[in-house]
Protein backbone atom coordinates (compact mmCIF):
# COMPACT_ATOMS: atom_id res chain seq x y z
CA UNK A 1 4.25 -16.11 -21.10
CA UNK A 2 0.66 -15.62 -20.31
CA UNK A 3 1.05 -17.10 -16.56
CA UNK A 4 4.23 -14.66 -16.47
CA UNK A 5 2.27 -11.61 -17.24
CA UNK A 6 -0.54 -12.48 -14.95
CA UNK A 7 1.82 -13.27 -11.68
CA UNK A 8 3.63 -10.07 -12.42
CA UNK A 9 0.23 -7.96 -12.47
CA UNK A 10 -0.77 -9.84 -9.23
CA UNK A 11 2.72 -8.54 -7.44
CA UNK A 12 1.41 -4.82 -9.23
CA UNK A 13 -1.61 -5.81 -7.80
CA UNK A 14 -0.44 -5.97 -4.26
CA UNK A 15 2.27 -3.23 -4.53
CA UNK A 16 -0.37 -0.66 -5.82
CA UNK A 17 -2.89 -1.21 -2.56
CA UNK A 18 -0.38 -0.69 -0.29
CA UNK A 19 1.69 2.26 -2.06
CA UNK A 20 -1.65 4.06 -2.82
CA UNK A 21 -1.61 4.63 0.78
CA UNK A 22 1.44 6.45 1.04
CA UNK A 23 0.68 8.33 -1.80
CA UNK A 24 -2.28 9.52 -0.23
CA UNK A 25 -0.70 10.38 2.73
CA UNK A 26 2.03 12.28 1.18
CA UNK A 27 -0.19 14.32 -0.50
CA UNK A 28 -1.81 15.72 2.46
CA UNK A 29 0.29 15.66 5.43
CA UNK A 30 3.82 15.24 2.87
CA UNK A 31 4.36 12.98 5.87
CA UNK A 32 7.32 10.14 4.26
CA UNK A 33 5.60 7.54 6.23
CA UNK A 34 8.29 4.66 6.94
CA UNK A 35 5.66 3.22 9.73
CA UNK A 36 3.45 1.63 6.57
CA UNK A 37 5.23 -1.36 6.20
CA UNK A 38 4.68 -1.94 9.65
CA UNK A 39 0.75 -1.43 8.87
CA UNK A 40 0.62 -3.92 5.93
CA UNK A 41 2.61 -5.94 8.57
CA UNK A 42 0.14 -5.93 11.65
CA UNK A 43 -2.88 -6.08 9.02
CA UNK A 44 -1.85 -9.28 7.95
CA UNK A 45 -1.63 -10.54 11.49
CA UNK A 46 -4.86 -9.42 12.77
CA UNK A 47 -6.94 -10.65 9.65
CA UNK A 48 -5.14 -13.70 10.34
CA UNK A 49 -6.19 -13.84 13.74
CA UNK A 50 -10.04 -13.43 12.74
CA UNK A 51 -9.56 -15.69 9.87
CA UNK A 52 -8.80 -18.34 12.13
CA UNK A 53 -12.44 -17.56 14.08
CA UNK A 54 -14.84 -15.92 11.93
CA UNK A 55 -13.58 -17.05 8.02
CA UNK A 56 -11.84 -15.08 5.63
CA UNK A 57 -13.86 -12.10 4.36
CA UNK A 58 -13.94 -11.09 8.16
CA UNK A 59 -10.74 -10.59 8.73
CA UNK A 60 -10.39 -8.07 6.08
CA UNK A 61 -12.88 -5.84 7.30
CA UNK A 62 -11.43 -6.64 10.99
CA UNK A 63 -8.12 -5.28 9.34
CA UNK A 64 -9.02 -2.84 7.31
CA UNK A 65 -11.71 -1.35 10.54
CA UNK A 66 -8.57 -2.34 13.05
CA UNK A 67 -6.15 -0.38 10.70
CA UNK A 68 -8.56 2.85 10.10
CA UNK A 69 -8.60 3.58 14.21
CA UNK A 70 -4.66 3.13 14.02
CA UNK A 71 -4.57 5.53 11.17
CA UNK A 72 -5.89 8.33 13.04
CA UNK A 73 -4.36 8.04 15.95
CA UNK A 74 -0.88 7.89 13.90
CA UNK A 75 -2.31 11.34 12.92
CA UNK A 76 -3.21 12.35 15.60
CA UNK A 77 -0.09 11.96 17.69
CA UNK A 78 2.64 12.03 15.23
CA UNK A 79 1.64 13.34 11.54
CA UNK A 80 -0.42 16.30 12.95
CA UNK A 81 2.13 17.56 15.67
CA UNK A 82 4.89 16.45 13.49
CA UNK A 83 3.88 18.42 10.26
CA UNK A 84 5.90 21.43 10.47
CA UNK A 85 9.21 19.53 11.24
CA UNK A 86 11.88 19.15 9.61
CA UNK A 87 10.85 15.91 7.32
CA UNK A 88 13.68 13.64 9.20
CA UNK A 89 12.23 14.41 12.41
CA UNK A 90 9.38 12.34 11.07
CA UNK A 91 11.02 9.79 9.08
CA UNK A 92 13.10 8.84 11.85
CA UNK A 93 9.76 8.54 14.16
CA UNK A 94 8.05 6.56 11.82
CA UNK A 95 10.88 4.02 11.47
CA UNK A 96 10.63 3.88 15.61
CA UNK A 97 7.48 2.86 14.73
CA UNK A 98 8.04 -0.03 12.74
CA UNK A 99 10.74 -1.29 15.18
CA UNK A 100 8.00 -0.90 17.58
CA UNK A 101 4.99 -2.78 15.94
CA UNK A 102 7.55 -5.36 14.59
CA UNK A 103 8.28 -5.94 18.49
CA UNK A 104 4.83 -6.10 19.29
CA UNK A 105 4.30 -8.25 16.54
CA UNK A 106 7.06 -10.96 17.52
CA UNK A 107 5.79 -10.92 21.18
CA UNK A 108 1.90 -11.80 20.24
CA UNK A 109 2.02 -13.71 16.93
CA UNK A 110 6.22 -14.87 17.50
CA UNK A 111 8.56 -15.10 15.20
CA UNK A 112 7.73 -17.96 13.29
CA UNK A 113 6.47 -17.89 9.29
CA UNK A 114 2.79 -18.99 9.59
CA UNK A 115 1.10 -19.89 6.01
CA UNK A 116 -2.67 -18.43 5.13
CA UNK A 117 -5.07 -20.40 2.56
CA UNK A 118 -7.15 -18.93 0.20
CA UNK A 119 -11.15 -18.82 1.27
CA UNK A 120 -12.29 -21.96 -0.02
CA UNK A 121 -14.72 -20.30 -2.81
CA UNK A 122 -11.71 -18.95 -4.46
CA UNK A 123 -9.18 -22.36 -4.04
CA UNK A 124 -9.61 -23.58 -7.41
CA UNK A 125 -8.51 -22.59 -11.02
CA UNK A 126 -9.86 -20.81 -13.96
CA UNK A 127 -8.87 -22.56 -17.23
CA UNK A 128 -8.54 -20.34 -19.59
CA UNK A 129 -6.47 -20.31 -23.12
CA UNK A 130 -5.34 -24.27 -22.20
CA UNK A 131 -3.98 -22.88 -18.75
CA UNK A 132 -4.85 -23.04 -15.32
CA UNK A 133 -4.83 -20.38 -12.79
CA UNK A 134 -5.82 -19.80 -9.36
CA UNK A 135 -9.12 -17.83 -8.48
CA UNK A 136 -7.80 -16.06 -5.83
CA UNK A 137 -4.53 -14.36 -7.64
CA UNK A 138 -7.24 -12.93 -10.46
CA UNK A 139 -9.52 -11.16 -7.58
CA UNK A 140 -6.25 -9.55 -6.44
CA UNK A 141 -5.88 -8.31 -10.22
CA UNK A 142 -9.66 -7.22 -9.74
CA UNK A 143 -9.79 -6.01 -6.48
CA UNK A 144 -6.43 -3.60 -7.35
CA UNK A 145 -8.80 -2.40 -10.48
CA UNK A 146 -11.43 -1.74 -8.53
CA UNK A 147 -9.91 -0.06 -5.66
CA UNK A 148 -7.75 2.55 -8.24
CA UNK A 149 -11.26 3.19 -10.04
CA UNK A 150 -13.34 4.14 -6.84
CA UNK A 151 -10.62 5.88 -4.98
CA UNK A 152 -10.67 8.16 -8.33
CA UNK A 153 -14.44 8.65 -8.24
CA UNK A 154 -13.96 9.41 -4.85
CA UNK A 155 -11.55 12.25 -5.41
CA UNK A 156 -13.08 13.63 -8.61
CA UNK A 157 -16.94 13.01 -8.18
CA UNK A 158 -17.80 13.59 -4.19
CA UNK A 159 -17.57 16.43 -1.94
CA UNK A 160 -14.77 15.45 1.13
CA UNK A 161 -12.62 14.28 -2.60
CA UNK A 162 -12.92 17.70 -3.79
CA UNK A 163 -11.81 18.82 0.00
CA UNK A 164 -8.77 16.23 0.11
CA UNK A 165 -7.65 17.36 -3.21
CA UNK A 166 -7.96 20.92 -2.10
CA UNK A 167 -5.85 20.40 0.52
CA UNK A 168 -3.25 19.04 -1.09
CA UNK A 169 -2.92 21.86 -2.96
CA UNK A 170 -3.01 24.36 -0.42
CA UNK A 171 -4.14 23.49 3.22
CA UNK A 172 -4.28 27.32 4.23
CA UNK A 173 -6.42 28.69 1.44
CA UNK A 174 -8.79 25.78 2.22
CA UNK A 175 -9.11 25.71 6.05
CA UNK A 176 -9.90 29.94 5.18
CA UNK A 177 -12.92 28.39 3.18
CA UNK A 178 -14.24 27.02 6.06
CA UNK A 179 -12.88 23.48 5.26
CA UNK A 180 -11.80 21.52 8.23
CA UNK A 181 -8.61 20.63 7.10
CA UNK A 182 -6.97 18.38 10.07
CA UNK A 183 -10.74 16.42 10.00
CA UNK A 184 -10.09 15.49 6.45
CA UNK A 185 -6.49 14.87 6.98
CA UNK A 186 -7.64 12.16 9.58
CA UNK A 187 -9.88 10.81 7.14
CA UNK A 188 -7.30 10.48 4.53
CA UNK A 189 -4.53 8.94 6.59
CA UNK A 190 -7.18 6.31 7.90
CA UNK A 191 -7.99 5.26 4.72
CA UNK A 192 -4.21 5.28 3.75
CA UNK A 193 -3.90 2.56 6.68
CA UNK A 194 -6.54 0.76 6.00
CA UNK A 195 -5.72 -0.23 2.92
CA UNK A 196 -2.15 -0.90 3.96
CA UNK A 197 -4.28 -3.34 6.35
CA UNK A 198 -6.08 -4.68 2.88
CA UNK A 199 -3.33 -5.26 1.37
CA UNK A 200 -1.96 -7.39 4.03
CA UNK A 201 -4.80 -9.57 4.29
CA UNK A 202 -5.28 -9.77 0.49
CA UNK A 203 -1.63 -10.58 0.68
CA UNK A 204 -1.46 -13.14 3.38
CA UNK A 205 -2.31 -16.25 1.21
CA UNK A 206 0.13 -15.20 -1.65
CA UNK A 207 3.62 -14.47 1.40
CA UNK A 208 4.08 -16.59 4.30
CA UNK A 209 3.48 -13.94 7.17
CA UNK A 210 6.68 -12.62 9.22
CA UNK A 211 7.58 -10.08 11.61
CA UNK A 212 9.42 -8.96 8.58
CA UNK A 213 7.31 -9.02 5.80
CA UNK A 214 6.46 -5.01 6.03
CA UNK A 215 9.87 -4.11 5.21
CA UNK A 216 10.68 -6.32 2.15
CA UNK A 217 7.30 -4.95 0.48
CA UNK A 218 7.85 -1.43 1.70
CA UNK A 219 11.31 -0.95 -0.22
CA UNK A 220 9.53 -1.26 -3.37
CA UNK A 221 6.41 0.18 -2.59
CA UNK A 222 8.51 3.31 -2.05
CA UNK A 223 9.83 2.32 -5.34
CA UNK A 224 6.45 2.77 -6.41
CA UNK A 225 5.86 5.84 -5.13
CA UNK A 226 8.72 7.82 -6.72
CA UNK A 227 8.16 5.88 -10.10
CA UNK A 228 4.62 6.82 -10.43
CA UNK A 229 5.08 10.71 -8.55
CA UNK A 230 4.28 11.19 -5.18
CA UNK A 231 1.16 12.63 -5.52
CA UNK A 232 0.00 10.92 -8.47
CA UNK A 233 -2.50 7.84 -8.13
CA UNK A 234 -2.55 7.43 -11.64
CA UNK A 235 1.32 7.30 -11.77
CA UNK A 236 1.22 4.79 -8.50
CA UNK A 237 -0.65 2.55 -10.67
CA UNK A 238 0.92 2.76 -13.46
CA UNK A 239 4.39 2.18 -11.73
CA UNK A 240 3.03 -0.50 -9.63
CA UNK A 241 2.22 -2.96 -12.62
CA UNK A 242 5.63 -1.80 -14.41
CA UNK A 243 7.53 -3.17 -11.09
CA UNK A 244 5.19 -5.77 -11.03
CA UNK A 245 5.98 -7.27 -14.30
CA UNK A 246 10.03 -6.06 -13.66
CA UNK A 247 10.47 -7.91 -10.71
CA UNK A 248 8.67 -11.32 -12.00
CA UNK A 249 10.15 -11.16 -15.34
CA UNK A 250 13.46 -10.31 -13.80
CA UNK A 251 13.37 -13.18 -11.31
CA UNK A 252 12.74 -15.48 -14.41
CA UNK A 253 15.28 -14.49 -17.06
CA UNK A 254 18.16 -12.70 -14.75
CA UNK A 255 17.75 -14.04 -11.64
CA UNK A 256 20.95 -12.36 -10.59
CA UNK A 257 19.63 -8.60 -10.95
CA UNK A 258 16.16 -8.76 -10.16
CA UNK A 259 16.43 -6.48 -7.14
CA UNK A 260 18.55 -4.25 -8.65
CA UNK A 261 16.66 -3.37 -11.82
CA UNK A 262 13.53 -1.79 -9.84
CA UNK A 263 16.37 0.54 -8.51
CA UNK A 264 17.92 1.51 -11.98
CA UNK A 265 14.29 2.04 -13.06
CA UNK A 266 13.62 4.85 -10.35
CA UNK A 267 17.39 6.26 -10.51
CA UNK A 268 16.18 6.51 -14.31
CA UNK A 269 13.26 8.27 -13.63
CA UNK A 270 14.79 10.94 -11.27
CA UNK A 271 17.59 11.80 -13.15
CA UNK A 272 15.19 12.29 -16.52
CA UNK A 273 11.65 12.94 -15.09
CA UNK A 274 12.02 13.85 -11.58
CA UNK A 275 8.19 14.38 -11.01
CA UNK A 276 7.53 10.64 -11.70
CA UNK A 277 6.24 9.10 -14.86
CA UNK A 278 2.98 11.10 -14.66
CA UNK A 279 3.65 13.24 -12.24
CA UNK A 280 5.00 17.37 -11.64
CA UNK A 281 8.46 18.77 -11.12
């Protein structure tokens, strides 16, 4: 049982970086960013790519610094001139997107699965209770923790948080204050990607890598999203170890609805709470 819980908070683990992202960039540019998947995708690739020259801990910062410059030029050409759309407008150029980074993708890497390891200071297991388990699945438990309690500090404590929250709330009022609005919006939506891109890394030794891999993760990261609320990072944690355990759990004991209970959960939660578990109407 104890293994169970802990693989099903390292899938929360994993669905919580990369859902944070589009939480954040929601809340700023309400921007339903199908594209991310496709970010979490490429990440993946290029801290493979640097893995396989420099060691492990260099591709994610390749990734994350690689996925950052993408980020704002994503804003740049589509999320800023795209803002005052109609929302499909942009859904249906962010799914272009994906096609088109998937494409890329398939012509540079191929189309084959390719397999990651572990760095080798974190290939062993922690015994613990009279059970083994792997190093590396506990930092992604740690390094989800971590990342939910600084990106709070960041929003509550310091002065650009104060700015992006702001914002959110009303981008007019704030620009009037003398905020520059579409320089913080950059900011946000960079560090939206980039930790799309650390997620994909993180997530490389856990999922063989694919072409495809950004659009299994990105159904229930969306999942996630509307769970949780879809401006709330409390809620996108919260909902992101619920699925977590769900889908692991559900794998496990009914096999035969595993992907469908994630779905119930967040038809649940719109029909009865429609703001998300901790989020507003």
């Amino acid at each position: 049982m104890t293994i169970h819980l802990l693989n099903g908070f390292v899938y929360g683990g994993l669905l919580y970086l990369l859902s944070v992202g589009l939480v954040l960039i929601f809340g700023l540019r309400r921007v339903v960013n199908f594209a991310h998947g496709a970010l979490f995708m490429v990440g993946a690739y290029v801290g493979y790519s640097v893995t396989q020259m420099a060691g492990f801990w260099w591709g994610l910062l390749a990734a994350m610094a690689v996925l950052a410059l993408l980020g704002v030029l994503l804003d740049l050409a589509i999320f800023r001139p795209l803002q005052r759309q109609d929302p499909m407008v942009t859904v249906l150029v962010t799914f272009g997107i994906l096609l088109v980074l998937e494409d890329l993708v398939k012509r540079i890497w191929g189309k084959d699965y390719i397999t990651v390891q572990p760095p080798p200071e974190l290939s062993g297991n922690l015994s613990m209770l009279g059970l083994e388990y792997p190093y590396y699945r506990l930092l992604v438990i740690a390094l989800s923790v971590l990342i939910a309690w600084g990106l709070s500090r960041w929003l509550r404590s310091s002065r650009t948080g104060l700015f992006v929250r702001a914002a959110a709330v009303d981008p007019v009022t704030t620009a009037m204050q003398g905020v520059h609005t579409d320089r913080v919006s950059a900011t946000v939506v960079a560090i939206g990607a980039a930790l799309a891109g650390l997620s994909g890394v993180v997530a490389s030794p856990l999922l063989a890598l694919s072409p495809a891999m950004g659009s299994y993760i990105l159904i229930d990261s969306f999942i996630v999203v509307v769970v949780g609320g879809l401006t709330s990072f409390t809620g996108a944690f919260v909902a992101a170890m619920l699925i977590g355990q769900i889908q692991n759990f559900g794998i496990i004991y009914v096999p035969w609805a595993a992907s469908t209970i994630p779905f119930l959960l967040m038809v649940a939660v719109l029909i009865w709470r429609p703001g998300g578990l901790t989020g507003h109407r």
